[in-house]
N, C-alpha and C. Protein backbone atom coordinates (compact mmCIF):
# COMPACT_ATOMS: atom_id res chain seq x y z
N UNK A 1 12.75 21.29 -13.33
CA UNK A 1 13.91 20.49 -13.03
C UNK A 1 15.18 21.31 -13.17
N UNK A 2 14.76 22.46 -13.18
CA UNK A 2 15.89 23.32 -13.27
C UNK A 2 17.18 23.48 -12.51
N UNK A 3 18.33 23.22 -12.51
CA UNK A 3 19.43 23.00 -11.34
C UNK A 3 19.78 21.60 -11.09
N UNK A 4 19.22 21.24 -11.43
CA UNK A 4 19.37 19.39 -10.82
C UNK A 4 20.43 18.90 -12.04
N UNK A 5 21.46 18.60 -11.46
CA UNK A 5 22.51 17.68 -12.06
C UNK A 5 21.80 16.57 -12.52
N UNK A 6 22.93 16.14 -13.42
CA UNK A 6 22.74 14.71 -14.71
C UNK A 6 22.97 13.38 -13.04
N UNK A 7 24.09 13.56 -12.47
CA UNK A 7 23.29 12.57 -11.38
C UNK A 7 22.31 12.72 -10.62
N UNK A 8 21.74 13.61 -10.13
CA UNK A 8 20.71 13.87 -9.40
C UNK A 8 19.32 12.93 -10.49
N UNK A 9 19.12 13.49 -11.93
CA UNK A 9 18.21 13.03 -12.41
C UNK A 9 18.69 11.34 -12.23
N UNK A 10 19.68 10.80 -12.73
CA UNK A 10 20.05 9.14 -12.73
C UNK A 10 19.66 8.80 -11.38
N UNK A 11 19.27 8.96 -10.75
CA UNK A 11 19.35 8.34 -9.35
C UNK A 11 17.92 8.59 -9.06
N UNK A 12 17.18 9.51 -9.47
CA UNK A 12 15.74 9.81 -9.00
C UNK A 12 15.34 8.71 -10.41
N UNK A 13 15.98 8.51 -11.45
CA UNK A 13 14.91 7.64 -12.37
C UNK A 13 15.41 6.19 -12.11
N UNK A 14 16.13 6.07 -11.24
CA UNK A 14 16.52 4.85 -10.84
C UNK A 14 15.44 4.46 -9.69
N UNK A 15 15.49 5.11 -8.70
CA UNK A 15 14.87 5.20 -7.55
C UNK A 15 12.95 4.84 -8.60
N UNK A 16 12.77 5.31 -9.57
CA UNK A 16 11.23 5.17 -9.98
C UNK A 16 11.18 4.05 -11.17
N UNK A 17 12.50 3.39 -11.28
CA UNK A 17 12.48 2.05 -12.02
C UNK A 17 12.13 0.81 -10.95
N UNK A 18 12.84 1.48 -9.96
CA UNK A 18 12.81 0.35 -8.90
C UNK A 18 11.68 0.05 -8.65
N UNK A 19 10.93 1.23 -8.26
CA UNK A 19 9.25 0.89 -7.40
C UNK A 19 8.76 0.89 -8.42
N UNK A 20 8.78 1.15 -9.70
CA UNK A 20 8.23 0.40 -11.14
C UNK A 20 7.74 -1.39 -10.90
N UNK A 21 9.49 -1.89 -10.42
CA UNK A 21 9.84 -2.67 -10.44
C UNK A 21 8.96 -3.69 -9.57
N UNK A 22 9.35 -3.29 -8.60
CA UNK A 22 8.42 -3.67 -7.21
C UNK A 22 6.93 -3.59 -7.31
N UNK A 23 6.63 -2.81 -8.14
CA UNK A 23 5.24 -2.96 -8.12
C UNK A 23 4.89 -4.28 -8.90
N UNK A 24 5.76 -4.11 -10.13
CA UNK A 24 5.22 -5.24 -10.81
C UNK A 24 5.57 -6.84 -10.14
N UNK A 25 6.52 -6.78 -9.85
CA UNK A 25 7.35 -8.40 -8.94
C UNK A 25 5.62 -8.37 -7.97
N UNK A 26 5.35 -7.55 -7.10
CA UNK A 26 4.19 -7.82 -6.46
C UNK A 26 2.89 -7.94 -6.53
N UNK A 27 2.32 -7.46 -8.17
CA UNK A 27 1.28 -7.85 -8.76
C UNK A 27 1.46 -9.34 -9.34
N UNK A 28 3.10 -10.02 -9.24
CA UNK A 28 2.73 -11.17 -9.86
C UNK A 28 2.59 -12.25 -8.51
N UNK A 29 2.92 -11.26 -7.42
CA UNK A 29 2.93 -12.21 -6.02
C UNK A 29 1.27 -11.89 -5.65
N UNK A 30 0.52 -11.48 -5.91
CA UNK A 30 -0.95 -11.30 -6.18
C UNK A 30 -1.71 -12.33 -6.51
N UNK A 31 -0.33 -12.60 -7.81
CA UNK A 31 -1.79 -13.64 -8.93
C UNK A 31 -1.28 -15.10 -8.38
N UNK A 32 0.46 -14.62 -7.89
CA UNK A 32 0.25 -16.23 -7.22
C UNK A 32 -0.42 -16.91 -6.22
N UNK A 33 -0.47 -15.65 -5.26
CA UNK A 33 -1.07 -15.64 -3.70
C UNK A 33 -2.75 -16.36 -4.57
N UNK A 34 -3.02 -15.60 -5.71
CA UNK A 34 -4.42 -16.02 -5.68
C UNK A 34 -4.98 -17.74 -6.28
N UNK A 35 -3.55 -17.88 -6.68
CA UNK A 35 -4.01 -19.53 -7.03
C UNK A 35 -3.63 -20.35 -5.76
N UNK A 36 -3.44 -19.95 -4.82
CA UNK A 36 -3.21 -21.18 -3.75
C UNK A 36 -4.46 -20.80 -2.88
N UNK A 37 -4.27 -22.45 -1.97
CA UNK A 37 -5.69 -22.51 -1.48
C UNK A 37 -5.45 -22.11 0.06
N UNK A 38 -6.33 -20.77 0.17
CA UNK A 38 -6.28 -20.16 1.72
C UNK A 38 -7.61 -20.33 1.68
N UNK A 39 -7.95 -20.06 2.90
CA UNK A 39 -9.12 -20.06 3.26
C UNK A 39 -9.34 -17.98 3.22
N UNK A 40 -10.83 -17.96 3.24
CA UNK A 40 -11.38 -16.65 2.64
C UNK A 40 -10.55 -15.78 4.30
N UNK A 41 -10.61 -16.15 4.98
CA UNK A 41 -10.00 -14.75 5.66
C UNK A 41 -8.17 -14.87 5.68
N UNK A 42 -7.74 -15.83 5.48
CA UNK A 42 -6.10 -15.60 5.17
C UNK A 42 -5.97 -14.90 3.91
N UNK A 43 -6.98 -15.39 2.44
CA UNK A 43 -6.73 -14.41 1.57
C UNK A 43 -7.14 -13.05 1.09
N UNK A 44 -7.79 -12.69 1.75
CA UNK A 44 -8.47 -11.40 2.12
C UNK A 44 -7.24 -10.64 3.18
N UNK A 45 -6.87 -11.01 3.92
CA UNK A 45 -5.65 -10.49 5.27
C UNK A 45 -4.27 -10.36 4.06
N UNK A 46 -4.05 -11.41 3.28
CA UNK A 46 -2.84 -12.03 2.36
C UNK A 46 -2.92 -10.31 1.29
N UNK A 47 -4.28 -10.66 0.75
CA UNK A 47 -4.48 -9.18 -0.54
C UNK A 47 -4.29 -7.96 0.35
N UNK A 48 -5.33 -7.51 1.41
CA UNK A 48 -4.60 -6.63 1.52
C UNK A 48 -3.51 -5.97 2.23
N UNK A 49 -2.81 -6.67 2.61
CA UNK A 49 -1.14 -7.02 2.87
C UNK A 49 -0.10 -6.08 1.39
N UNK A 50 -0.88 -7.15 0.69
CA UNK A 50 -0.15 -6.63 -0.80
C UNK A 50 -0.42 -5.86 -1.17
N UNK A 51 -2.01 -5.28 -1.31
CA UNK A 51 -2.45 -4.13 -1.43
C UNK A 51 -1.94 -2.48 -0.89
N UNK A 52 -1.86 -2.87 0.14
CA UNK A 52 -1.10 -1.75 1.34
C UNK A 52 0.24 -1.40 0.92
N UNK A 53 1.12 -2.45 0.90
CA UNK A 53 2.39 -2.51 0.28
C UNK A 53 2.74 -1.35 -0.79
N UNK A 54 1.67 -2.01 -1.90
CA UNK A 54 1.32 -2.01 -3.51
C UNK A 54 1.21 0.26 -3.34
N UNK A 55 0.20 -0.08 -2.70
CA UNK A 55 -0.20 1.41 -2.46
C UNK A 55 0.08 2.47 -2.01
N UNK A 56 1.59 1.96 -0.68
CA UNK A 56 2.43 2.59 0.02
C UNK A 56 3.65 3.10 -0.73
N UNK A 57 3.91 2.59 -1.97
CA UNK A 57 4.42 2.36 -2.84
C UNK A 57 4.51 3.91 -3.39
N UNK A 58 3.12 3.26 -4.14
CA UNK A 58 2.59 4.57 -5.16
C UNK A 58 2.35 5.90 -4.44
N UNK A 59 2.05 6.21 -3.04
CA UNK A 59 1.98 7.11 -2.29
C UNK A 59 3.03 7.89 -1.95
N UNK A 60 3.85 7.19 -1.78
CA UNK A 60 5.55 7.84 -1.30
C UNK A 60 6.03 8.32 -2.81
N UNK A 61 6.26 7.20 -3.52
CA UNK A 61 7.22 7.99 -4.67
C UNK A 61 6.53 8.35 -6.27
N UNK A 62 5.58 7.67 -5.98
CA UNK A 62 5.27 8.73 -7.54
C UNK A 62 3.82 10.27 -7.17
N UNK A 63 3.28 9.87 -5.87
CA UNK A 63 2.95 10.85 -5.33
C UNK A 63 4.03 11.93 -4.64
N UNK A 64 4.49 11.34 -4.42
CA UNK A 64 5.62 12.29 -3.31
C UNK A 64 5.31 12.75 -2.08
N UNK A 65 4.82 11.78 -1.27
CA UNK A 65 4.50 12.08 -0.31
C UNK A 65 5.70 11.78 0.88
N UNK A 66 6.77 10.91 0.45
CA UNK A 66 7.74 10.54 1.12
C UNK A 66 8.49 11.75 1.59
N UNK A 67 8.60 12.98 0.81
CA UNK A 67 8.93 14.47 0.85
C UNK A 67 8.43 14.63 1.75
N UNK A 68 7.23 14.83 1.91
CA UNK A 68 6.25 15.89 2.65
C UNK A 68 6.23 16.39 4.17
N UNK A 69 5.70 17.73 4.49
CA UNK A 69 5.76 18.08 5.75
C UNK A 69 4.61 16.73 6.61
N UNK A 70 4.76 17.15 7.77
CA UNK A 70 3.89 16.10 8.72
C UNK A 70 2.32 16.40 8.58
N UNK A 71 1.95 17.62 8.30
CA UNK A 71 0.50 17.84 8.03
C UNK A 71 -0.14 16.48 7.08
N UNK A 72 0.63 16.48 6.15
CA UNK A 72 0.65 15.52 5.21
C UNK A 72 0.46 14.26 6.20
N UNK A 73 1.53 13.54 6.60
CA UNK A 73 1.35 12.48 7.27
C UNK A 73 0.24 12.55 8.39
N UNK A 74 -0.63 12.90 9.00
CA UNK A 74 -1.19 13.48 9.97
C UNK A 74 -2.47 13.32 9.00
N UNK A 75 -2.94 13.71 7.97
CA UNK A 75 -3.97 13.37 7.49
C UNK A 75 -3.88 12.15 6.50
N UNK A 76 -2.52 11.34 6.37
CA UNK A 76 -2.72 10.33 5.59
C UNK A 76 -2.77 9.24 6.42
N UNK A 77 -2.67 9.66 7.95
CA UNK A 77 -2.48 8.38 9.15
C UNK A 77 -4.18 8.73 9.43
N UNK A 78 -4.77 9.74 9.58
CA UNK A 78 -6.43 9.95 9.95
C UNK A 78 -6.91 8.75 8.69
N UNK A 79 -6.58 9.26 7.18
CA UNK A 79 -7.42 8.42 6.69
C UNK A 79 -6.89 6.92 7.05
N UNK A 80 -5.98 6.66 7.40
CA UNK A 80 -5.52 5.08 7.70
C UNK A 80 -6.74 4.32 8.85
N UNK A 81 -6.50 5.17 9.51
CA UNK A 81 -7.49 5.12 10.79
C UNK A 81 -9.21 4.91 10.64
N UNK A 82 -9.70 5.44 9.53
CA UNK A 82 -10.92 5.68 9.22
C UNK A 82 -11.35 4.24 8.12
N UNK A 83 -10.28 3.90 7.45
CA UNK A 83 -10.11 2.89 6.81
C UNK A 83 -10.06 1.91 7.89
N UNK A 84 -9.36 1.55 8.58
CA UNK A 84 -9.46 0.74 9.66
C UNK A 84 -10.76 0.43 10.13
N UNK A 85 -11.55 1.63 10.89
CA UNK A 85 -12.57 1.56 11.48
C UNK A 85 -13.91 0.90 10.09
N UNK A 86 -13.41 1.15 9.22
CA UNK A 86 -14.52 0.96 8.12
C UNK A 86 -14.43 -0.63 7.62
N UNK A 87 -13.47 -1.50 8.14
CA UNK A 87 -13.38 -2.47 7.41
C UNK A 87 -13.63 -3.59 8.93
N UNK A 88 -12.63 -3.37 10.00
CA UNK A 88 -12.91 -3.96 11.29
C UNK A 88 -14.66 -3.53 11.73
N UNK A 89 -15.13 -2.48 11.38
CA UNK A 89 -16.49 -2.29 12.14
C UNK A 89 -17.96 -3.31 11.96
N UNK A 90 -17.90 -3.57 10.41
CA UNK A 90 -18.44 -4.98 9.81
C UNK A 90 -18.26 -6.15 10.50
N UNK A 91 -17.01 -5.85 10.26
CA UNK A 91 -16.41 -7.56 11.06
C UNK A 91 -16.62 -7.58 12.44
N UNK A 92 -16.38 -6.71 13.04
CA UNK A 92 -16.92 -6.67 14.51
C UNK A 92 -18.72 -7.18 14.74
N UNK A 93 -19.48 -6.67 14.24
CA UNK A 93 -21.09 -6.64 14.04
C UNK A 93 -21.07 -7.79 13.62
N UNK A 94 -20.49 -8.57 13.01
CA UNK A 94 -20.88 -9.88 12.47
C UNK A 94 -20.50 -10.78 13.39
N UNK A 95 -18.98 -10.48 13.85
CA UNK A 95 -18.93 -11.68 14.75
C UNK A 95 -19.84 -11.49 16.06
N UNK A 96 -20.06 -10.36 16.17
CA UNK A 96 -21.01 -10.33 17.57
C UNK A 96 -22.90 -10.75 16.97
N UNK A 97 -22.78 -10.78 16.23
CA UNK A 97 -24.17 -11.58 15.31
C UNK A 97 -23.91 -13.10 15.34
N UNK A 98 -22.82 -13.37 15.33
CA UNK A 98 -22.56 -14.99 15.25
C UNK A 98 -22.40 -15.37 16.50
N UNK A 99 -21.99 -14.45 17.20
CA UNK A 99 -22.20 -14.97 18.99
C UNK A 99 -20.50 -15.21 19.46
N UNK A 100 -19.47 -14.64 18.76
CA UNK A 100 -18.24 -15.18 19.12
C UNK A 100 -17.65 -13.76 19.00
């Protein structure tokens, strides 16, 4: 941390109170989301909504990926993609098992 001014640090530990912050305000929008009554695919779509959020979160600023060159983004959009295919590919096979 060598060189970095007394504001430079206030503003980067501000910036990691916040998404502190946010994380927690949205783990309690979690537990509320989980006492109301959805049906299993709104709350499954609802979690990981929050999840993504929750995780996009932790990826950018306490990983630091919000910094990063595009190589970076480029393999964090592949795994997005692979995640995708891994969760729609089930669901695809099933509904074509159910006939719809």
């Amino acid at each position: 941390m060598a060189g970095h001014s007394p504001e430079e640090i206030s503003a980067e530990r501000r910036v990691y109170v916040t998404v502190f912050a946010s994380l927690g305000v949205l783990t309690l929008v979690t537990v509320a989301v989980a006492s109301l009554d959805l049906s299993t695919g709104a709350a499954i779509f609802v979690a990981l909504a929050i999840a993504s959020v929750k995780g996009s979160l932790v990826a950018c600023y306490f990983m630091h990926l919000i910094g990063e060159r595009k190589l970076i983004y480029a393999v964090l959009a592949l795994t997005f993609f692979f995640f995708l295919v891994l969760i729609f590919l089930p669901l695809a096979a099933q509904a074509d098992r159910m006939g719809g």
